[in-house]
C-alpha atoms as a PDB file:
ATOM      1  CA  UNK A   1       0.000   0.000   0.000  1.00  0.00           C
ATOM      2  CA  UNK A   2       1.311   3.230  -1.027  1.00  0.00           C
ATOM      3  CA  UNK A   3       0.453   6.466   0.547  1.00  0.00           C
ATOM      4  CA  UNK A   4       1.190   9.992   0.299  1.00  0.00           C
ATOM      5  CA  UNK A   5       0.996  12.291   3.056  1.00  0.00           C
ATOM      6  CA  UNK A   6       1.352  15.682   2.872  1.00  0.00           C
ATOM      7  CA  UNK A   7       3.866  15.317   0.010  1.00  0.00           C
ATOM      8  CA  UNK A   8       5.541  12.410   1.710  1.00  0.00           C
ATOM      9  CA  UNK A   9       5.572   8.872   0.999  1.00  0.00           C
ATOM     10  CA  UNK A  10       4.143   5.810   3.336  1.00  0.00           C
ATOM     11  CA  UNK A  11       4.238   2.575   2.598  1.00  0.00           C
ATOM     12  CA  UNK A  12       2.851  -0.874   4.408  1.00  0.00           C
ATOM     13  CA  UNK A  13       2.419  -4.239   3.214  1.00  0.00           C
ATOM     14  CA  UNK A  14      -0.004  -7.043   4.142  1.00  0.00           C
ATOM     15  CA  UNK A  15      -0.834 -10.837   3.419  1.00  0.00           C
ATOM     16  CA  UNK A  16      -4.521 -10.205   4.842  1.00  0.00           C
ATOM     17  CA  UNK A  17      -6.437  -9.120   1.457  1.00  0.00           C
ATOM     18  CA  UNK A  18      -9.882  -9.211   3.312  1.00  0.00           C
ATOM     19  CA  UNK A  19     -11.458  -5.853   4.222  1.00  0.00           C
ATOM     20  CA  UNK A  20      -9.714  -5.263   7.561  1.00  0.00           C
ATOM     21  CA  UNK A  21      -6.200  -6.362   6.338  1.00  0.00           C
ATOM     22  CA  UNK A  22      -6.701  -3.835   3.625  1.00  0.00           C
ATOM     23  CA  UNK A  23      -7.853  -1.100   6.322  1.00  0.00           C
ATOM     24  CA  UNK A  24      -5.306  -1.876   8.660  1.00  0.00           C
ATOM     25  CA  UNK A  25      -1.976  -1.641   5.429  1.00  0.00           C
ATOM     26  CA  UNK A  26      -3.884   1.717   4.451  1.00  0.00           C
ATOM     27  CA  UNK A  27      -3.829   3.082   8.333  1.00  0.00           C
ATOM     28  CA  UNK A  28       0.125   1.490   8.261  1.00  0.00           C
ATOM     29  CA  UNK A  29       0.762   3.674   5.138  1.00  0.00           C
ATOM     30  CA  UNK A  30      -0.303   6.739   6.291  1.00  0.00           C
ATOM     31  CA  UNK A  31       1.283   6.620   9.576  1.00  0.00           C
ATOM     32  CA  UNK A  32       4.672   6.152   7.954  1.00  0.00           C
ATOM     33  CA  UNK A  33       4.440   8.789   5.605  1.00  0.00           C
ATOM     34  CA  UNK A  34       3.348  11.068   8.713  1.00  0.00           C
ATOM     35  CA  UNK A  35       6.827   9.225  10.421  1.00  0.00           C
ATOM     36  CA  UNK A  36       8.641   9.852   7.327  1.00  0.00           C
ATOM     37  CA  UNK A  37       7.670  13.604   7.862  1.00  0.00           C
ATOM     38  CA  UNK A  38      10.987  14.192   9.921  1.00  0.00           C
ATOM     39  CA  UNK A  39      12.863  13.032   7.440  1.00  0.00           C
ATOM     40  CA  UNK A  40      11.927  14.156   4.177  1.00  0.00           C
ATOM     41  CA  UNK A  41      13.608  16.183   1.901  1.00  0.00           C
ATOM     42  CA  UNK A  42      11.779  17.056  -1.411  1.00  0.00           C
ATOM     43  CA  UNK A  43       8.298  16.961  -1.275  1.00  0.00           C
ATOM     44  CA  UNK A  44       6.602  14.709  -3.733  1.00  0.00           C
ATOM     45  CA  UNK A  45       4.102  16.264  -6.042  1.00  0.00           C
ATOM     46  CA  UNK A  46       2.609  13.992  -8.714  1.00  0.00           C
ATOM     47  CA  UNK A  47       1.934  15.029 -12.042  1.00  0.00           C
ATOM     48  CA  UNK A  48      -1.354  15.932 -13.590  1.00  0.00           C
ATOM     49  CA  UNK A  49      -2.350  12.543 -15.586  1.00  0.00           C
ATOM     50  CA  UNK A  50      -5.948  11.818 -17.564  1.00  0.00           C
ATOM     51  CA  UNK A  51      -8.108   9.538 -16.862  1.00  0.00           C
ATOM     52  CA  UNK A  52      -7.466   5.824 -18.685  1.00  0.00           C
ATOM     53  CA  UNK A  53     -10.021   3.325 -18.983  1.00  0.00           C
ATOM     54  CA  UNK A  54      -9.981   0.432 -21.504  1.00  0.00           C
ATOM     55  CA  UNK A  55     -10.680  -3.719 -21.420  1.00  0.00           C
ATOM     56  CA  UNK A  56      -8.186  -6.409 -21.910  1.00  0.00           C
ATOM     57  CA  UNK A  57      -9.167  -9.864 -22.008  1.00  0.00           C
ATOM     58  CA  UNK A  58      -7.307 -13.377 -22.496  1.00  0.00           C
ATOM     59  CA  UNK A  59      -7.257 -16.048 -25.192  1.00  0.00           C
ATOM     60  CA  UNK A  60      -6.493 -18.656 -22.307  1.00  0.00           C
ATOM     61  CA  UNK A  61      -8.524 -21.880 -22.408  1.00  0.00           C
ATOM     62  CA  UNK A  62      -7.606 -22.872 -18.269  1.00  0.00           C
ATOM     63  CA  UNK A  63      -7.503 -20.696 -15.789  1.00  0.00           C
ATOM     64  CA  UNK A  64      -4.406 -20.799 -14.347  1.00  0.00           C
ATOM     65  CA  UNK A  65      -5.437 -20.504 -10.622  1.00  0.00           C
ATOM     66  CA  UNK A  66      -7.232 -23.733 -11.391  1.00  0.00           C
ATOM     67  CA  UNK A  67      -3.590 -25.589 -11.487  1.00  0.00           C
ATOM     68  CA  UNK A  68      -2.510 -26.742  -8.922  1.00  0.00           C
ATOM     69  CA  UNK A  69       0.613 -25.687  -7.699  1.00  0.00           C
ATOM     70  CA  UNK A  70       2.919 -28.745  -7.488  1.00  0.00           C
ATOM     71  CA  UNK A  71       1.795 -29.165 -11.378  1.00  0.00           C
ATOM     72  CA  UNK A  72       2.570 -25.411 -12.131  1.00  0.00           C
ATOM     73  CA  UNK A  73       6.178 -26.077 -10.719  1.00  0.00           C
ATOM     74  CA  UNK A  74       6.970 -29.378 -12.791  1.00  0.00           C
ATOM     75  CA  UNK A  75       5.542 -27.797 -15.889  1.00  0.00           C
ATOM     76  CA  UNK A  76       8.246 -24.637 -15.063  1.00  0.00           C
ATOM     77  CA  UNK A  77      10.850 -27.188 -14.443  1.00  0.00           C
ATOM     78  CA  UNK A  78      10.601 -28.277 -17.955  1.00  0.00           C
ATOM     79  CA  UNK A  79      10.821 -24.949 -19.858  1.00  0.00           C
ATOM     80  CA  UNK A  80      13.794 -24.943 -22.392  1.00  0.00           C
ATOM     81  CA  UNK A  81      16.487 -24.493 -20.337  1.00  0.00           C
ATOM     82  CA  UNK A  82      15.345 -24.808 -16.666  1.00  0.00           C
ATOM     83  CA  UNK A  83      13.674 -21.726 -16.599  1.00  0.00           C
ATOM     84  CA  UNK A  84      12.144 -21.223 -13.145  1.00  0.00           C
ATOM     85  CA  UNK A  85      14.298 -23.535 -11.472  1.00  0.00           C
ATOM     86  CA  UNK A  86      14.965 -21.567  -8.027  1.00  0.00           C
ATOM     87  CA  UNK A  87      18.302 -21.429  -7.026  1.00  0.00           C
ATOM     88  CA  UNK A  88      18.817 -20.133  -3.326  1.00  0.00           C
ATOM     89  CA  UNK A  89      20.933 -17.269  -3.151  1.00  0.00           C
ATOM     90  CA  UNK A  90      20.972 -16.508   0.497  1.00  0.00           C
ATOM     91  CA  UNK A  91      19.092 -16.497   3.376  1.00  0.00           C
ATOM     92  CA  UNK A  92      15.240 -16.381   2.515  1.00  0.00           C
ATOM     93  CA  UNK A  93      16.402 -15.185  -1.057  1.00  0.00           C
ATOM     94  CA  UNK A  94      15.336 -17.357  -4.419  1.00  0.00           C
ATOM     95  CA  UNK A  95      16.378 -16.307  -7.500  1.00  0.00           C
ATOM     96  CA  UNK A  96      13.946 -17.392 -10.458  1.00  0.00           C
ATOM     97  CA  UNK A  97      16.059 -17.045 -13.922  1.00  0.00           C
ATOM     98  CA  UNK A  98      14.395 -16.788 -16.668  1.00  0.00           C
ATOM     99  CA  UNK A  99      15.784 -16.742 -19.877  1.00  0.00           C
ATOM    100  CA  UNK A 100      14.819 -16.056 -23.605  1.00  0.00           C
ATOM    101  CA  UNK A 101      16.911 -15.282 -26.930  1.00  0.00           C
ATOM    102  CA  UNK A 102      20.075 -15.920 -24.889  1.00  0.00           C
ATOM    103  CA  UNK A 103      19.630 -13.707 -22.498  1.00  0.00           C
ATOM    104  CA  UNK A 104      19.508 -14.118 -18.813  1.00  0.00           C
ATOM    105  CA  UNK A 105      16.357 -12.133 -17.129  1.00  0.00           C
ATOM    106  CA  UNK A 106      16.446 -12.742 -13.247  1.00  0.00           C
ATOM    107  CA  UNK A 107      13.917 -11.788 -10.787  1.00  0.00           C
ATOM    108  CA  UNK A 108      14.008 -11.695  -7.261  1.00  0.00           C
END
């Protein structure tokens, strides 16, 4: 959740997407970017954008969050050259490589 407070930034994160985890992040936000107050240098000012609106939709035939997981993983694990094979790079870490035309696009 971003938030910006008086022309400073706040930001909170939460696993809880229900209602009152949303509420709570959004409360979290704002109280750091008050917090963040003290510190701030430049103020943030965003810039005047127009309104987009539009519709996208998919040509899949299976929704993917039908899938279960242990079958998403083996189906990753068989992608021209490993791609999505996790390597652990330190502690907690993962790093998910993913690569196309012979280049090597990493993720964290």
């Amino acid at each position: 959740m971003r938030a910006i407070v008086d022309g400073v930034w706040g930001f909170a994160a939460t696993w809880h997407a229900d209602r009152d985890g949303v509420v709570k992040a959004a409360r979290d936000a704002v109280a750091i970017g008050r917090a963040n107050q003290v510190v701030a240098g430049r103020r943030v000012e965003l810039a005047p954008v127009t309104r987009a609106t539009g519709q996208w939709t998919s040509a899949f035939e299976i929704d993917p969050f039908t899938v279960p997981l242990g079958k998403r993983w083996s189906l990753g694990f068989r992608l021209p050259g490993g791609a999505g094979r996790p390597r652990r790079q330190g502690p907690g870490q993962w790093l998910f490589a993913f690569r196309q035309s012979g280049k090597d696009h990493r993720q964290q």
